[in-house]
C-alpha atoms as a PDB file:
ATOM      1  CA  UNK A   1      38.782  12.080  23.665  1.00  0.00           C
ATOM      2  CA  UNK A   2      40.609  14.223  26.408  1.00  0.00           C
ATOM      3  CA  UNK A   3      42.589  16.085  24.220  1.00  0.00           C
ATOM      4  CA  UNK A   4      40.833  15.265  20.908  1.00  0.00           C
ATOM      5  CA  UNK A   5      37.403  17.400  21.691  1.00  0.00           C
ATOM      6  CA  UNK A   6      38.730  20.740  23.395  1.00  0.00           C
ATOM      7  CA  UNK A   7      41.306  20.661  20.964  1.00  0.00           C
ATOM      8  CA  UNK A   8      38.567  20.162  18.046  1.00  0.00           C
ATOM      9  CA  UNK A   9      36.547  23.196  19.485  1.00  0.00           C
ATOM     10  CA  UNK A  10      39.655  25.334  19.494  1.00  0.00           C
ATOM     11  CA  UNK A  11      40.011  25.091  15.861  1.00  0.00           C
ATOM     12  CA  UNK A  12      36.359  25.364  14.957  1.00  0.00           C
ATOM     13  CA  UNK A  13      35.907  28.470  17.198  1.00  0.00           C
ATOM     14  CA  UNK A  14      38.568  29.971  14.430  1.00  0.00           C
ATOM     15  CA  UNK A  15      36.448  29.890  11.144  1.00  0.00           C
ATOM     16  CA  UNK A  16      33.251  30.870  13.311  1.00  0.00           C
ATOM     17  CA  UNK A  17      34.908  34.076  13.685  1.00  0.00           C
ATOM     18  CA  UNK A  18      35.804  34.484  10.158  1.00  0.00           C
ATOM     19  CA  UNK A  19      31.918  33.564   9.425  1.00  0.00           C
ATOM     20  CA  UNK A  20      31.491  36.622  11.913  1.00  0.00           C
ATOM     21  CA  UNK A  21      33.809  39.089  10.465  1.00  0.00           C
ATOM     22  CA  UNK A  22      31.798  38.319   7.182  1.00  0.00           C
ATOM     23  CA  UNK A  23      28.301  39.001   8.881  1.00  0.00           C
ATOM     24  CA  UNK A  24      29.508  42.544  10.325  1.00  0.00           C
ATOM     25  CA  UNK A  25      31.307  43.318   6.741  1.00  0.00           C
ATOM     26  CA  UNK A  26      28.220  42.111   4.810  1.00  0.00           C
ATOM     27  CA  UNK A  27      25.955  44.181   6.461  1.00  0.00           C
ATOM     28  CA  UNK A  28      27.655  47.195   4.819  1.00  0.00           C
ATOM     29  CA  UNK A  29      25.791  46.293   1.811  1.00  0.00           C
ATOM     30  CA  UNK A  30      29.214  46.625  -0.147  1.00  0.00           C
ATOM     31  CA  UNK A  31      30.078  44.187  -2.219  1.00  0.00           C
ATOM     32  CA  UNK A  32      33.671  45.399  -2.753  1.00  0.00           C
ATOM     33  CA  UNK A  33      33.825  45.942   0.825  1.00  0.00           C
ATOM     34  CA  UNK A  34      33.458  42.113   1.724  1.00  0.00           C
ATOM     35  CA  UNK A  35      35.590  41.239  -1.616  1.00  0.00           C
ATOM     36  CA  UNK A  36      38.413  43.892   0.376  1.00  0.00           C
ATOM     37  CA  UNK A  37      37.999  41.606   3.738  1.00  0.00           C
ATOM     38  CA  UNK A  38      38.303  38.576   2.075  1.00  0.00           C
ATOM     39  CA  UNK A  39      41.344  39.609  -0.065  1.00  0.00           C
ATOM     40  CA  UNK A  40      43.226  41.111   2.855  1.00  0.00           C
ATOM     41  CA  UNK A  41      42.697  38.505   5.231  1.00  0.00           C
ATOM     42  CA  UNK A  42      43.872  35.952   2.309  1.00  0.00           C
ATOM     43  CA  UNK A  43      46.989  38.027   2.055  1.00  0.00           C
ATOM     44  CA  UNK A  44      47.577  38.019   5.764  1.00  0.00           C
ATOM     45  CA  UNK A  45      46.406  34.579   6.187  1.00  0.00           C
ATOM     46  CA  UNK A  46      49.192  33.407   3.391  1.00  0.00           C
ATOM     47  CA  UNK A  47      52.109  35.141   5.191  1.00  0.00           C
ATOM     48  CA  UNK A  48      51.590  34.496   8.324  1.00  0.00           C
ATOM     49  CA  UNK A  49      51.109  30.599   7.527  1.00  0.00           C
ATOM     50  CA  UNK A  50      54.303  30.991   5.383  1.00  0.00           C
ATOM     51  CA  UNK A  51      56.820  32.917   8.169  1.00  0.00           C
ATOM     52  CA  UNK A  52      55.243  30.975  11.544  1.00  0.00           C
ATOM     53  CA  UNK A  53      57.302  28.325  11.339  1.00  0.00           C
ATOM     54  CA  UNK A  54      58.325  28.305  15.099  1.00  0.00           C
ATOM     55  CA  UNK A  55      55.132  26.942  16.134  1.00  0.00           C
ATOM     56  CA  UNK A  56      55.521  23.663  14.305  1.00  0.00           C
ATOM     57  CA  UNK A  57      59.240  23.506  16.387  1.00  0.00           C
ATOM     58  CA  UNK A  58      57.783  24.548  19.593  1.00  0.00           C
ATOM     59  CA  UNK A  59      55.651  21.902  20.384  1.00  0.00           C
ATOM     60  CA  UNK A  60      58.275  19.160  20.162  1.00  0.00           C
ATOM     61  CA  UNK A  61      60.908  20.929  22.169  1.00  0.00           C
ATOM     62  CA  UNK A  62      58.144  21.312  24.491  1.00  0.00           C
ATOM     63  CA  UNK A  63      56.659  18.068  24.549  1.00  0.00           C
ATOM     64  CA  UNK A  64      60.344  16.228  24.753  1.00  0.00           C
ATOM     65  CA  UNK A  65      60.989  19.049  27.986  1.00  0.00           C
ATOM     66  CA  UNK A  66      57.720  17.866  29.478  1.00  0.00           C
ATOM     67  CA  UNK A  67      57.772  14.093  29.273  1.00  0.00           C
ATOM     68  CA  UNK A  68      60.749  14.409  31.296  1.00  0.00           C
ATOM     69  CA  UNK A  69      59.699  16.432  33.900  1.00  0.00           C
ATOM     70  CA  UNK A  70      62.284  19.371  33.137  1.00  0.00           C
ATOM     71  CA  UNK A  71      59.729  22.420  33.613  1.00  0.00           C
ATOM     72  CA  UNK A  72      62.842  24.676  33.382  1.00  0.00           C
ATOM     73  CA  UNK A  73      63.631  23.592  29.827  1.00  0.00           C
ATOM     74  CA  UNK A  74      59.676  24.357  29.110  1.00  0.00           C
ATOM     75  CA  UNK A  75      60.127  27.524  30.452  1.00  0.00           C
ATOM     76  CA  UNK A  76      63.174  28.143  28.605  1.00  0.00           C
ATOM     77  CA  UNK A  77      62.271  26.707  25.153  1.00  0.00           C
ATOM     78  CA  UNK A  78      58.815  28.544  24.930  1.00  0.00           C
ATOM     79  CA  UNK A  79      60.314  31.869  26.008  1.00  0.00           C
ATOM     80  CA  UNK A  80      62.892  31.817  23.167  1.00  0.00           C
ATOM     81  CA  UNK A  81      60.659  30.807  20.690  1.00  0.00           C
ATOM     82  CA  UNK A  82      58.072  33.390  22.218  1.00  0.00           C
ATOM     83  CA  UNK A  83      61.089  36.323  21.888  1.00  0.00           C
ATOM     84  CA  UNK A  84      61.911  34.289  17.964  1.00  0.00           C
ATOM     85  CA  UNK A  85      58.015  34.556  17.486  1.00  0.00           C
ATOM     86  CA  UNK A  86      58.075  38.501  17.941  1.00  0.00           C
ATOM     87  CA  UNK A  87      61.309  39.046  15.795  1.00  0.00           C
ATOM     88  CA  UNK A  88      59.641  37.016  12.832  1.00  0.00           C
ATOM     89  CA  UNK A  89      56.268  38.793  13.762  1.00  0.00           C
ATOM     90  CA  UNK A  90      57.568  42.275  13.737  1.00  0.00           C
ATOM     91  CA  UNK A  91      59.021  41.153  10.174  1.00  0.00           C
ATOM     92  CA  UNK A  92      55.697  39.617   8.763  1.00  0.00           C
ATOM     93  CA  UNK A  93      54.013  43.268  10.535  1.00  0.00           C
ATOM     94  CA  UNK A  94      56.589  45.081   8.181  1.00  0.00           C
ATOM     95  CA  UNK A  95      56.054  43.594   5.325  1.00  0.00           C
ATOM     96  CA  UNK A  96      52.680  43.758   4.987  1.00  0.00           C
ATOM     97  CA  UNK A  97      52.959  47.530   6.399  1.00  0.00           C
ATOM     98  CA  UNK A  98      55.053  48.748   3.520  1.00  0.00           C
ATOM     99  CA  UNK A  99      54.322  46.115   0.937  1.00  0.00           C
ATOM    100  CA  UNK A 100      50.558  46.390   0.971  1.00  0.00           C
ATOM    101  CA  UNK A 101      50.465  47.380  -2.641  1.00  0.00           C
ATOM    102  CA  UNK A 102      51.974  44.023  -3.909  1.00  0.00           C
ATOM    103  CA  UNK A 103      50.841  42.043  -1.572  1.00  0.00           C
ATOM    104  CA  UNK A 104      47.254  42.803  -2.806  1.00  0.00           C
ATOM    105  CA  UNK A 105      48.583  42.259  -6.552  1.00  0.00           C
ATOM    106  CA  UNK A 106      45.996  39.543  -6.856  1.00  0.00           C
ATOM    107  CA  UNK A 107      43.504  42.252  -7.138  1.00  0.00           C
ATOM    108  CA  UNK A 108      45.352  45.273  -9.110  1.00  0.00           C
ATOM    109  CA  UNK A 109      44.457  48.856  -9.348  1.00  0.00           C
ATOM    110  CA  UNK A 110      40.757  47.890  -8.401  1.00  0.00           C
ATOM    111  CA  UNK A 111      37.598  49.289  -5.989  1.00  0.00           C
ATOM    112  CA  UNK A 112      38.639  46.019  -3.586  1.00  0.00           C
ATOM    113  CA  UNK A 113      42.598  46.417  -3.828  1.00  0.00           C
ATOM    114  CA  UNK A 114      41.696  50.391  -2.998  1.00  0.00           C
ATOM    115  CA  UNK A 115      39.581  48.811   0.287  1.00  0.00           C
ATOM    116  CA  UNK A 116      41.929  46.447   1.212  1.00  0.00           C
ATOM    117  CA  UNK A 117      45.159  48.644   1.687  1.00  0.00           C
ATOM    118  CA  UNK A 118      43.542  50.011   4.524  1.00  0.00           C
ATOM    119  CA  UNK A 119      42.138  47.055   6.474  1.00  0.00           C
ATOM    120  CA  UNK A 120      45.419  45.103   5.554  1.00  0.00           C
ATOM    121  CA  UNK A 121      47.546  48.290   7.076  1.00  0.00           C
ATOM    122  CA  UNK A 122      45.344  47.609  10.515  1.00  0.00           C
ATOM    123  CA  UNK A 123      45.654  43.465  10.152  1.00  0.00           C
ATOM    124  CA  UNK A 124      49.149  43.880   9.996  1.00  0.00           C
ATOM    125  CA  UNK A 125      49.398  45.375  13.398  1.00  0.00           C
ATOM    126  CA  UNK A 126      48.056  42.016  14.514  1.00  0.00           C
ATOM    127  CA  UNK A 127      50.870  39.744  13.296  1.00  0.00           C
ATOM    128  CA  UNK A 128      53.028  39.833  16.456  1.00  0.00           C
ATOM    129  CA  UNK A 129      50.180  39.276  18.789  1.00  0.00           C
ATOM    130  CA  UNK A 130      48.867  36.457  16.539  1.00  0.00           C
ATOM    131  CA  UNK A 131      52.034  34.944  15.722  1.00  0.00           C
ATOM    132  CA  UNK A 132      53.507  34.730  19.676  1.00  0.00           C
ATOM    133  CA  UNK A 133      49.586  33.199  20.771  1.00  0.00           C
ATOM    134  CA  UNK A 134      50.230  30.450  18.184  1.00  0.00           C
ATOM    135  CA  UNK A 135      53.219  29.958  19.742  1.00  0.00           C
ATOM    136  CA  UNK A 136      51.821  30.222  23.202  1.00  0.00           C
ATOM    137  CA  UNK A 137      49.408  27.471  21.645  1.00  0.00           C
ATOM    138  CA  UNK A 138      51.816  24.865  20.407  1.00  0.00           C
ATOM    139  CA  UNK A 139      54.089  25.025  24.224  1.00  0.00           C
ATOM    140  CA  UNK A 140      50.259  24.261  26.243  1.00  0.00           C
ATOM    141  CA  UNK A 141      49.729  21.320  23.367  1.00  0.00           C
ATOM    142  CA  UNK A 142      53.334  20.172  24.283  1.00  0.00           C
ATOM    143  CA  UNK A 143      52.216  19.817  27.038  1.00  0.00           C
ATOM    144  CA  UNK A 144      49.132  17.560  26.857  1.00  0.00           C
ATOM    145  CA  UNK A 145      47.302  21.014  28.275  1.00  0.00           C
ATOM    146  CA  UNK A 146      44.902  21.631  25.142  1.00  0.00           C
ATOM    147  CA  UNK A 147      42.189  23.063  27.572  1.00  0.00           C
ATOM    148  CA  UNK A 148      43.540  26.227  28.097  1.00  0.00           C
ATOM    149  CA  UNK A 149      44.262  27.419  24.833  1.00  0.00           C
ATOM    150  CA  UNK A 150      40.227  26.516  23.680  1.00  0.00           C
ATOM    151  CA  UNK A 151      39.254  28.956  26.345  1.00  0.00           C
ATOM    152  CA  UNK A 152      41.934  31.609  25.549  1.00  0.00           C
ATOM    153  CA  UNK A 153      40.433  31.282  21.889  1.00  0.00           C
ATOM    154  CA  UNK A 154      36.916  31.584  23.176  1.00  0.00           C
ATOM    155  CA  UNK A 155      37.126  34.411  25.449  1.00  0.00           C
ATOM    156  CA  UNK A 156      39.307  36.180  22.620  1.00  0.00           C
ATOM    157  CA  UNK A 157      36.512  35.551  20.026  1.00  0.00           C
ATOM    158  CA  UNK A 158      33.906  36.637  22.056  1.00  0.00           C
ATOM    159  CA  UNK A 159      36.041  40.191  22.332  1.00  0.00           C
ATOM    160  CA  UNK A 160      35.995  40.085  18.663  1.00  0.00           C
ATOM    161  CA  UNK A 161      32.635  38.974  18.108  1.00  0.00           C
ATOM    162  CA  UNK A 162      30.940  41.864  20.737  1.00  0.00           C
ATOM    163  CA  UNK A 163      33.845  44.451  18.770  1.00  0.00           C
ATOM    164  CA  UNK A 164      33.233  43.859  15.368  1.00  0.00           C
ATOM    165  CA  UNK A 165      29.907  45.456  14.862  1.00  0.00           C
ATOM    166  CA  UNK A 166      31.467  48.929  17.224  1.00  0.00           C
ATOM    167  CA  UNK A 167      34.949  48.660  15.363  1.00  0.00           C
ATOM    168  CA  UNK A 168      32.722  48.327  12.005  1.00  0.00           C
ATOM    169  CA  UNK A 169      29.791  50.493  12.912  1.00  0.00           C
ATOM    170  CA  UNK A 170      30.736  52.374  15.169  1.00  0.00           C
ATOM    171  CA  UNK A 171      29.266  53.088  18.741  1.00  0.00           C
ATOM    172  CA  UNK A 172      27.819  56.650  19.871  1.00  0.00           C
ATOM    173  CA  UNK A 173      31.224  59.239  19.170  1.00  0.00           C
ATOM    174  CA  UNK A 174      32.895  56.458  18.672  1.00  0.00           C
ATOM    175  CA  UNK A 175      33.359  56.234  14.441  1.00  0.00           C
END
């Protein structure tokens, strides 16, 4: 139960946000404008679960490191796959940077695909940052620690959750 429940809340906190993102893009009153959120963040959701495979390699390295007491090797093995994590990151980034078009081929020439260039163009931007926390993720869980990365998650989603109705809105000059 040590590790089970903060590790639980870690990966609830995650669609909470979504729920949130949807609440602050609903209350556009656009329909196409939540069908453009939900597409792009499918898109981006799809490669970045399909290119972050370091993660899922991270955690054992890590883990094996650990159990033997070698905190160099921890140190060593997460900041290679930290520096990996950013090379594969910066690839995902590009791809969805110049590729938006086809990447939003599920929706074709429509109001959403028109939408969701633009918000995928700024979601890209987020793949390195996103991709080297999930690493940063996996190296604390290979290490029994899964404390820490529930409260990175919650103080990050609080950020989003007090940004999302300025970023969305906008806030006096700020448009």
């Amino acid at each position: 139960l040590k590790l089970f429940i903060p590790a639980m809340l870690n990966f609830l906190i995650i669609p909470l946000v979504g729920a949130v993102d949807v609440f602050w893009v609903g209350r556009m009153g656009s329909a196409v404008a939540l069908a453009a959120q939900g597409a792009a963040n499918q898109v981006f959701q799809s490669a970045f679960w399909i290119i972050s495979f370091v993660p899922s390699i991270i955690a054992p390295v890590v883990a094996k490191a650990a159990a033997s007491g070698d905190t160099e090797e921890v140190q060593r093995a997460t900041g290679e796959a930290i520096f990996v994590a950013s090379l594969v990151g910066l690839f995902g980034m590009l791809l969805l940077t110049f590729m938006q078009d086809r990447a939003l081929s599920i929706v074709p020439g429509s109001p959403t695909a028109t939408q969701a260039g633009p918000y995928i163009g700024w979601r890209a931007l987020t793949f390195i940052p996103a991709i080297i926390s999930t690493v940063g993720f996996a190296a604390f869980r290979g290490t029994l620690d899964v404390t820490t990365p529930m409260k990175i998650t919650l103080v990050s989603q609080c950020i989003n959750l007090v940004l999302d109705p300025i970023l969305i809105f906008g806030a006096g000059t700020l448009k």
